[in-house]
N, C-alpha and C. Protein backbone atom coordinates (compact mmCIF):
# COMPACT_ATOMS: atom_id res chain seq x y z
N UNK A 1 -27.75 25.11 -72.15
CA UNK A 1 -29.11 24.63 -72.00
C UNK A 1 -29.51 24.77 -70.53
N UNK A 2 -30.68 25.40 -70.16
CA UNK A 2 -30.69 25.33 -68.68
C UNK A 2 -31.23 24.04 -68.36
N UNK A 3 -31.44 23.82 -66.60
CA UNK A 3 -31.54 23.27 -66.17
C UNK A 3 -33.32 22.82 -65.45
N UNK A 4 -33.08 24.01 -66.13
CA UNK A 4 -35.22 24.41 -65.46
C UNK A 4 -36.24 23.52 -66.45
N UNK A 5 -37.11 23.37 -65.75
CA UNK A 5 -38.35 22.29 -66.14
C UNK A 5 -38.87 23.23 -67.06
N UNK A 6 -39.96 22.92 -68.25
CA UNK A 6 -40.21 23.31 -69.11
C UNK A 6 -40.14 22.66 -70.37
N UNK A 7 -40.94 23.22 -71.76
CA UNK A 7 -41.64 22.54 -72.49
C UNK A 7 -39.99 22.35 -73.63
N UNK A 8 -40.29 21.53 -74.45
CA UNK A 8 -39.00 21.70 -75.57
C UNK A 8 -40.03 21.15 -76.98
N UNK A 9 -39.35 21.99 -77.88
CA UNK A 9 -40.00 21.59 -79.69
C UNK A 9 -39.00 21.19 -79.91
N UNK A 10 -38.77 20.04 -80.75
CA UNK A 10 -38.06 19.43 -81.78
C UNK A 10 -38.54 20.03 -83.14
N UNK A 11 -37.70 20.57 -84.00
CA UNK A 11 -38.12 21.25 -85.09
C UNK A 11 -36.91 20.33 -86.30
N UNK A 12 -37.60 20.44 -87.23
CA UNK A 12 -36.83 20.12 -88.64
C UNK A 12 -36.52 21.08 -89.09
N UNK A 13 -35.60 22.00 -89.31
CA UNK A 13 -35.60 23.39 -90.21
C UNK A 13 -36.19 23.71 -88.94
N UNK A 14 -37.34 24.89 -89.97
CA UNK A 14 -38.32 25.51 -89.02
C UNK A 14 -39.23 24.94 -88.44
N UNK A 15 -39.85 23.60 -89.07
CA UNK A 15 -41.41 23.10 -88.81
C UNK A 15 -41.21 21.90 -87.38
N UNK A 16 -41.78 22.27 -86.55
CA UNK A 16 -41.90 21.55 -84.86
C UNK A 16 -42.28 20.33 -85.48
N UNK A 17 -42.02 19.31 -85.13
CA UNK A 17 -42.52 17.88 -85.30
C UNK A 17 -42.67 17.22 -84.11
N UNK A 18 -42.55 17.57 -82.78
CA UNK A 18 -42.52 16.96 -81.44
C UNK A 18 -42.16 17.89 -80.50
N UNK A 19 -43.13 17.61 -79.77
CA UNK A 19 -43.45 18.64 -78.26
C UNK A 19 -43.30 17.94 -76.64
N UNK A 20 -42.10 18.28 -76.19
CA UNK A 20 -42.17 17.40 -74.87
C UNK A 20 -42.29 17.99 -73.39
N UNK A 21 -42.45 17.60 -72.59
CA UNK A 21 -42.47 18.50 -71.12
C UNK A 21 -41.33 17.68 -70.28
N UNK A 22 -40.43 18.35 -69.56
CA UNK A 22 -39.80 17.76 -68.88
C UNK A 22 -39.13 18.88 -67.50
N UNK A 23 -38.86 18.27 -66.45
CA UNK A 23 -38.34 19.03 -65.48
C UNK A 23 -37.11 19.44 -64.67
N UNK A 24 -36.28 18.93 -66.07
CA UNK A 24 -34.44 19.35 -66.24
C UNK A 24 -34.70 19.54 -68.13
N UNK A 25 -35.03 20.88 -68.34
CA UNK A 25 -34.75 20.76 -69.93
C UNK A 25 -33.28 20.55 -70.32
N UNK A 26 -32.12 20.34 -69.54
CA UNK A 26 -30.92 19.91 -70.00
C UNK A 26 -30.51 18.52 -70.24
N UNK A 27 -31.05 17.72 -68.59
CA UNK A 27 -31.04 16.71 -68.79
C UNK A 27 -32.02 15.68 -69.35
N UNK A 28 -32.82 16.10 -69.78
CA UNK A 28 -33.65 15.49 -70.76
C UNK A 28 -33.24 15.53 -72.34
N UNK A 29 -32.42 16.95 -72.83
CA UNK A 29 -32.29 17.12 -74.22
C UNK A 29 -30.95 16.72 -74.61
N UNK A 30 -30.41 16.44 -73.35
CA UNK A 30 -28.67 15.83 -73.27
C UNK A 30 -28.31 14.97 -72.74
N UNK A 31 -28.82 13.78 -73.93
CA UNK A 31 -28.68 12.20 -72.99
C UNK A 31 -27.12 12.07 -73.67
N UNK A 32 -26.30 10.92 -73.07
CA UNK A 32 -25.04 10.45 -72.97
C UNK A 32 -24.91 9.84 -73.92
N UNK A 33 -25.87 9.74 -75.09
CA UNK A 33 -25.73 9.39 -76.73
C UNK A 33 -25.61 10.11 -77.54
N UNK A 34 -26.02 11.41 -77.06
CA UNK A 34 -25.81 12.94 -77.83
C UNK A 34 -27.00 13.18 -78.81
N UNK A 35 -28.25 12.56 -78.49
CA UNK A 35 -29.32 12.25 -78.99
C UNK A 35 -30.11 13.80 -78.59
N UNK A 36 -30.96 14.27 -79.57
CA UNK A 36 -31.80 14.80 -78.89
C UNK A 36 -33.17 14.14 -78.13
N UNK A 37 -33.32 14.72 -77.11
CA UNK A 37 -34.74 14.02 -76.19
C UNK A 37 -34.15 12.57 -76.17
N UNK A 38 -33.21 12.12 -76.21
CA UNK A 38 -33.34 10.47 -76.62
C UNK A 38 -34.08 9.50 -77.72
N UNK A 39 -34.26 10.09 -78.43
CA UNK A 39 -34.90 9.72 -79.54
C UNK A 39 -34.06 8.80 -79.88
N UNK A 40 -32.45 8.14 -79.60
CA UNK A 40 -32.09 7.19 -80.30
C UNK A 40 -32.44 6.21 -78.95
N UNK A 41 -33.04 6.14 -78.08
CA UNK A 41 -33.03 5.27 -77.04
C UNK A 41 -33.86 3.87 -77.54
N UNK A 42 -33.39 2.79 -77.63
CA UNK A 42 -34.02 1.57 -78.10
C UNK A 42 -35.51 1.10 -76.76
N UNK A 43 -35.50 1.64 -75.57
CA UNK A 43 -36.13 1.26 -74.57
C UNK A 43 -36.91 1.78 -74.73
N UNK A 44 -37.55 2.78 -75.57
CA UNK A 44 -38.42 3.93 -75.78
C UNK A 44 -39.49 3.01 -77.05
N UNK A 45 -39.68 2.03 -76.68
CA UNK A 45 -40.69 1.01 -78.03
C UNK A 45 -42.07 1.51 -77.62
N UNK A 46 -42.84 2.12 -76.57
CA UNK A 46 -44.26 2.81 -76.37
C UNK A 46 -44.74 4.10 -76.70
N UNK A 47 -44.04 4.53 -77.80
CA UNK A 47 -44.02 5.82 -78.12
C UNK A 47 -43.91 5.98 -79.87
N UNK A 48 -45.04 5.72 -80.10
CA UNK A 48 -45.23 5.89 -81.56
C UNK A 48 -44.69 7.56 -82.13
N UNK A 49 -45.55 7.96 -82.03
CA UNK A 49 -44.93 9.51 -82.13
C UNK A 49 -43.64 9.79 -81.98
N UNK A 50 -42.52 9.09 -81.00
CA UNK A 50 -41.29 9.89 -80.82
C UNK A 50 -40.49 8.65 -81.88
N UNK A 51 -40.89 7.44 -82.22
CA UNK A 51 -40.09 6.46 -82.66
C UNK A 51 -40.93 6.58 -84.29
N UNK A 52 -41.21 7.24 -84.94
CA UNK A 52 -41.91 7.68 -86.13
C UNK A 52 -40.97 9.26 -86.64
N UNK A 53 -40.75 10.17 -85.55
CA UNK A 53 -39.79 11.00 -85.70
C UNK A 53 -38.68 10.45 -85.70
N UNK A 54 -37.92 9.25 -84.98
CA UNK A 54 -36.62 8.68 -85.15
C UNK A 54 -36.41 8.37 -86.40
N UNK A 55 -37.49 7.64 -87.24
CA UNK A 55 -37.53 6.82 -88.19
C UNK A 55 -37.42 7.59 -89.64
N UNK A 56 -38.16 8.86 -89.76
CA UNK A 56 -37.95 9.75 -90.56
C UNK A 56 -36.76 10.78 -90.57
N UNK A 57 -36.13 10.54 -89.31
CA UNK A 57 -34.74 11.02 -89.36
C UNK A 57 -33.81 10.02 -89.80
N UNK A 58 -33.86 8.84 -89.25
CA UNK A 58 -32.79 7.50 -89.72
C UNK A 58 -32.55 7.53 -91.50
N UNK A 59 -34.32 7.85 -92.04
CA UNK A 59 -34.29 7.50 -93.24
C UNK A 59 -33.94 9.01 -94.42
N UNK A 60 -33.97 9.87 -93.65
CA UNK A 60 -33.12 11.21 -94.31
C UNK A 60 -34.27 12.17 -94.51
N UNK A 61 -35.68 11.97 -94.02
CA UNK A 61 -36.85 12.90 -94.30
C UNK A 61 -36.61 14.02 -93.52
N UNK A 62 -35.72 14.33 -91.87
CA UNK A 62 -35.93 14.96 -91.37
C UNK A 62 -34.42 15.19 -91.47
N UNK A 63 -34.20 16.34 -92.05
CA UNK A 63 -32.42 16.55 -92.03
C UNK A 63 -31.70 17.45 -91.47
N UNK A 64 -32.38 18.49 -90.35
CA UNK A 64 -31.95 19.57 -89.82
C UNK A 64 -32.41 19.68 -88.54
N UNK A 65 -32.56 18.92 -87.21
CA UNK A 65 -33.44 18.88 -86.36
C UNK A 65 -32.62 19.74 -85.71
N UNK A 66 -33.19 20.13 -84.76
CA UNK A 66 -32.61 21.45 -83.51
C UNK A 66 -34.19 21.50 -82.41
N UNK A 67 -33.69 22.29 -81.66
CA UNK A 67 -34.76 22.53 -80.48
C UNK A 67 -35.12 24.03 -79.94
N UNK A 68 -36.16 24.23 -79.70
CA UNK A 68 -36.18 25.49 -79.04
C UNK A 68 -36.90 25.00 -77.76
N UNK A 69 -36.85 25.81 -77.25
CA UNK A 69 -37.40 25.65 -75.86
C UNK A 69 -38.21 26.93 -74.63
N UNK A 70 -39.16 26.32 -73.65
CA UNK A 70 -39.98 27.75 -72.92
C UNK A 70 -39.81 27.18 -72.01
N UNK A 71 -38.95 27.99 -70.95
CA UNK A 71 -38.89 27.69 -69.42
C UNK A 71 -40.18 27.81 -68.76
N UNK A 72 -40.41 26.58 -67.85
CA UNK A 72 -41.97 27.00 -67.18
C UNK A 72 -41.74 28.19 -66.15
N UNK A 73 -40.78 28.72 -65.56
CA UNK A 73 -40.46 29.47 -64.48
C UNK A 73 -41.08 31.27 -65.26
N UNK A 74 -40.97 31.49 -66.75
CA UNK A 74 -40.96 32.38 -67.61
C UNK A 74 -42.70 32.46 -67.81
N UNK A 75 -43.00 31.10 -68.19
CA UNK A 75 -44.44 30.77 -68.75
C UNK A 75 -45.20 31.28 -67.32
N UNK A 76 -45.05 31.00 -66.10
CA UNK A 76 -46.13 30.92 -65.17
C UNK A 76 -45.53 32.73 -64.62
N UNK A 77 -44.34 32.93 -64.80
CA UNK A 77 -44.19 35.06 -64.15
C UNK A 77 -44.76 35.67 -65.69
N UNK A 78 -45.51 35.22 -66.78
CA UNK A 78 -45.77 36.02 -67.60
C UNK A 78 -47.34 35.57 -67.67
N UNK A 79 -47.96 34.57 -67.12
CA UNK A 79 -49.02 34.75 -66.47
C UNK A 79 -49.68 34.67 -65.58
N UNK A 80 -48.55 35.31 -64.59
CA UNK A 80 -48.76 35.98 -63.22
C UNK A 80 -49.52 34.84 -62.06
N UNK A 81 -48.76 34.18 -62.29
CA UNK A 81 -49.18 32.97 -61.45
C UNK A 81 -47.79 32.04 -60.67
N UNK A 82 -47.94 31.98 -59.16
CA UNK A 82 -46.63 31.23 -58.67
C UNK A 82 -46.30 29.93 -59.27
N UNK A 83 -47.05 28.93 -59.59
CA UNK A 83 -46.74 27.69 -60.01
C UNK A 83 -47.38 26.93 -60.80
N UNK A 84 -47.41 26.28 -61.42
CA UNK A 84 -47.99 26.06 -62.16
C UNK A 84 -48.40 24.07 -61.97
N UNK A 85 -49.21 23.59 -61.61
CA UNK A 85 -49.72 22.16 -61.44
C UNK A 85 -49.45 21.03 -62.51
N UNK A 86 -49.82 19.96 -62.33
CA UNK A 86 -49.11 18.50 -63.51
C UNK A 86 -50.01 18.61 -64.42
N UNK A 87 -51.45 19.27 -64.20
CA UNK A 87 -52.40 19.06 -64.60
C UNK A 87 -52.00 20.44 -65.78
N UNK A 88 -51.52 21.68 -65.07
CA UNK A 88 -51.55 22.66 -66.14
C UNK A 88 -50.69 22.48 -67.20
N UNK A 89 -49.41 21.83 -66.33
CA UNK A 89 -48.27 21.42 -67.50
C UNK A 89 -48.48 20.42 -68.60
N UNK A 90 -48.95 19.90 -68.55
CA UNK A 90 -49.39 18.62 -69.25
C UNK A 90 -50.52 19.33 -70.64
N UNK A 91 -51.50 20.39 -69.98
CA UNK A 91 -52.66 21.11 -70.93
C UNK A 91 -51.19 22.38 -71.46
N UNK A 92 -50.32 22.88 -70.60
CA UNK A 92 -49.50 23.92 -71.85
C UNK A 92 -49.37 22.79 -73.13
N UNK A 93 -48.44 21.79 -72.66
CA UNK A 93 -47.86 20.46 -73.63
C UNK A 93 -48.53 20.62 -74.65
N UNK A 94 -49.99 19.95 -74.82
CA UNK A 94 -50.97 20.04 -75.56
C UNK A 94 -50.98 21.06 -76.48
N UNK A 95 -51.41 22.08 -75.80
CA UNK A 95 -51.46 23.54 -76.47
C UNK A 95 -50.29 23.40 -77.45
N UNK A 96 -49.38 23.52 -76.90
CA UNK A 96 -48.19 23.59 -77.47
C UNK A 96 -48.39 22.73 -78.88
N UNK A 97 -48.46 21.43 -78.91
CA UNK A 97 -48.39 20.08 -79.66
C UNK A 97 -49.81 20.76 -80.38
N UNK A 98 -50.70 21.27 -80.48
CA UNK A 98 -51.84 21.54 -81.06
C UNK A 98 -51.67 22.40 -81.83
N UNK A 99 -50.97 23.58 -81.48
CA UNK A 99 -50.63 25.15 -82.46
C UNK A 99 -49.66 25.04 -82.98
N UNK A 100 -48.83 23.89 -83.07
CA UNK A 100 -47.33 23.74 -83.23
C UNK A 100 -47.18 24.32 -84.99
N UNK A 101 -47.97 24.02 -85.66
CA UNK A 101 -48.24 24.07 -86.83
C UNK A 101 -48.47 26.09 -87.12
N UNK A 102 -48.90 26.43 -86.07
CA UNK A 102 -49.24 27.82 -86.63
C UNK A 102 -47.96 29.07 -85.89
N UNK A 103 -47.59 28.20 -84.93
CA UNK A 103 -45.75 29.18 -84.77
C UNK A 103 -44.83 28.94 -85.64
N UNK A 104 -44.37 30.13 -85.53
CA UNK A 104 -43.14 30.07 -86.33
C UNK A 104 -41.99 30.56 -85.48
N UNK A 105 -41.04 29.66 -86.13
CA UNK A 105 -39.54 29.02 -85.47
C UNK A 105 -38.18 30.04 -86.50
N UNK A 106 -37.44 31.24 -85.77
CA UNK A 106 -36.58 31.67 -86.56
C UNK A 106 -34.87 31.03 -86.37
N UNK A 107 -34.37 30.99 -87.48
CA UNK A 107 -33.32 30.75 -86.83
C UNK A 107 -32.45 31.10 -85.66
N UNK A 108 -31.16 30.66 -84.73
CA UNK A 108 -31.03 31.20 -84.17
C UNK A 108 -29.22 31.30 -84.22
């Protein structure tokens, strides 16, 4: 898993159910519970969305989760731009979390 900042999907099977931004995609997707994103983290009670995905996994709806992931270092040299701002990262996120429904995820 690298270490570079950038976006991560949580997928069931194929279908994305959660879109996150972070700026160690390793240490964000490899907490010391072996959780993905931390999704088993009990401190995480302000987050409907990520504790609604826990909950449908606890209860057996979501039975194959895995991750893919887009380095921002890739995203901003493929549109030719040095860096990319909190403001842009935050609108990829979005994007991302908005179309999530119309990519498709192959195995890997």
């Amino acid at each position: 898993m690298p270490t570079e900042a950038g976006w991560y999907i949580v997928l069931d099977k194929q279908v994305p159910v959660y879109v996150g931004q972070t700026d160690n995609l390793n240490g964000r997707l490899n907490s010391n519970q072996g959780s993905l994103d931390n999704f088993a983290n009990p401190q995480r009670k302000n987050d409907p969305e990520r504790n609604s995905v826990t909950k449908l996994s606890e209860i057996g709806i979501f039975t194959q989760p895995r991750v893919w992931f887009v380095k921002e270092r890739l995203l901003a040299d493929q549109l030719g731009i040095h860096s990319l701002g909190k403001l842009d990262k935050g609108n990829v996120e979005k994007f991302i979390n908005l179309k999530r429904g119309f990519l498709r995820f192959i195995e890997s």
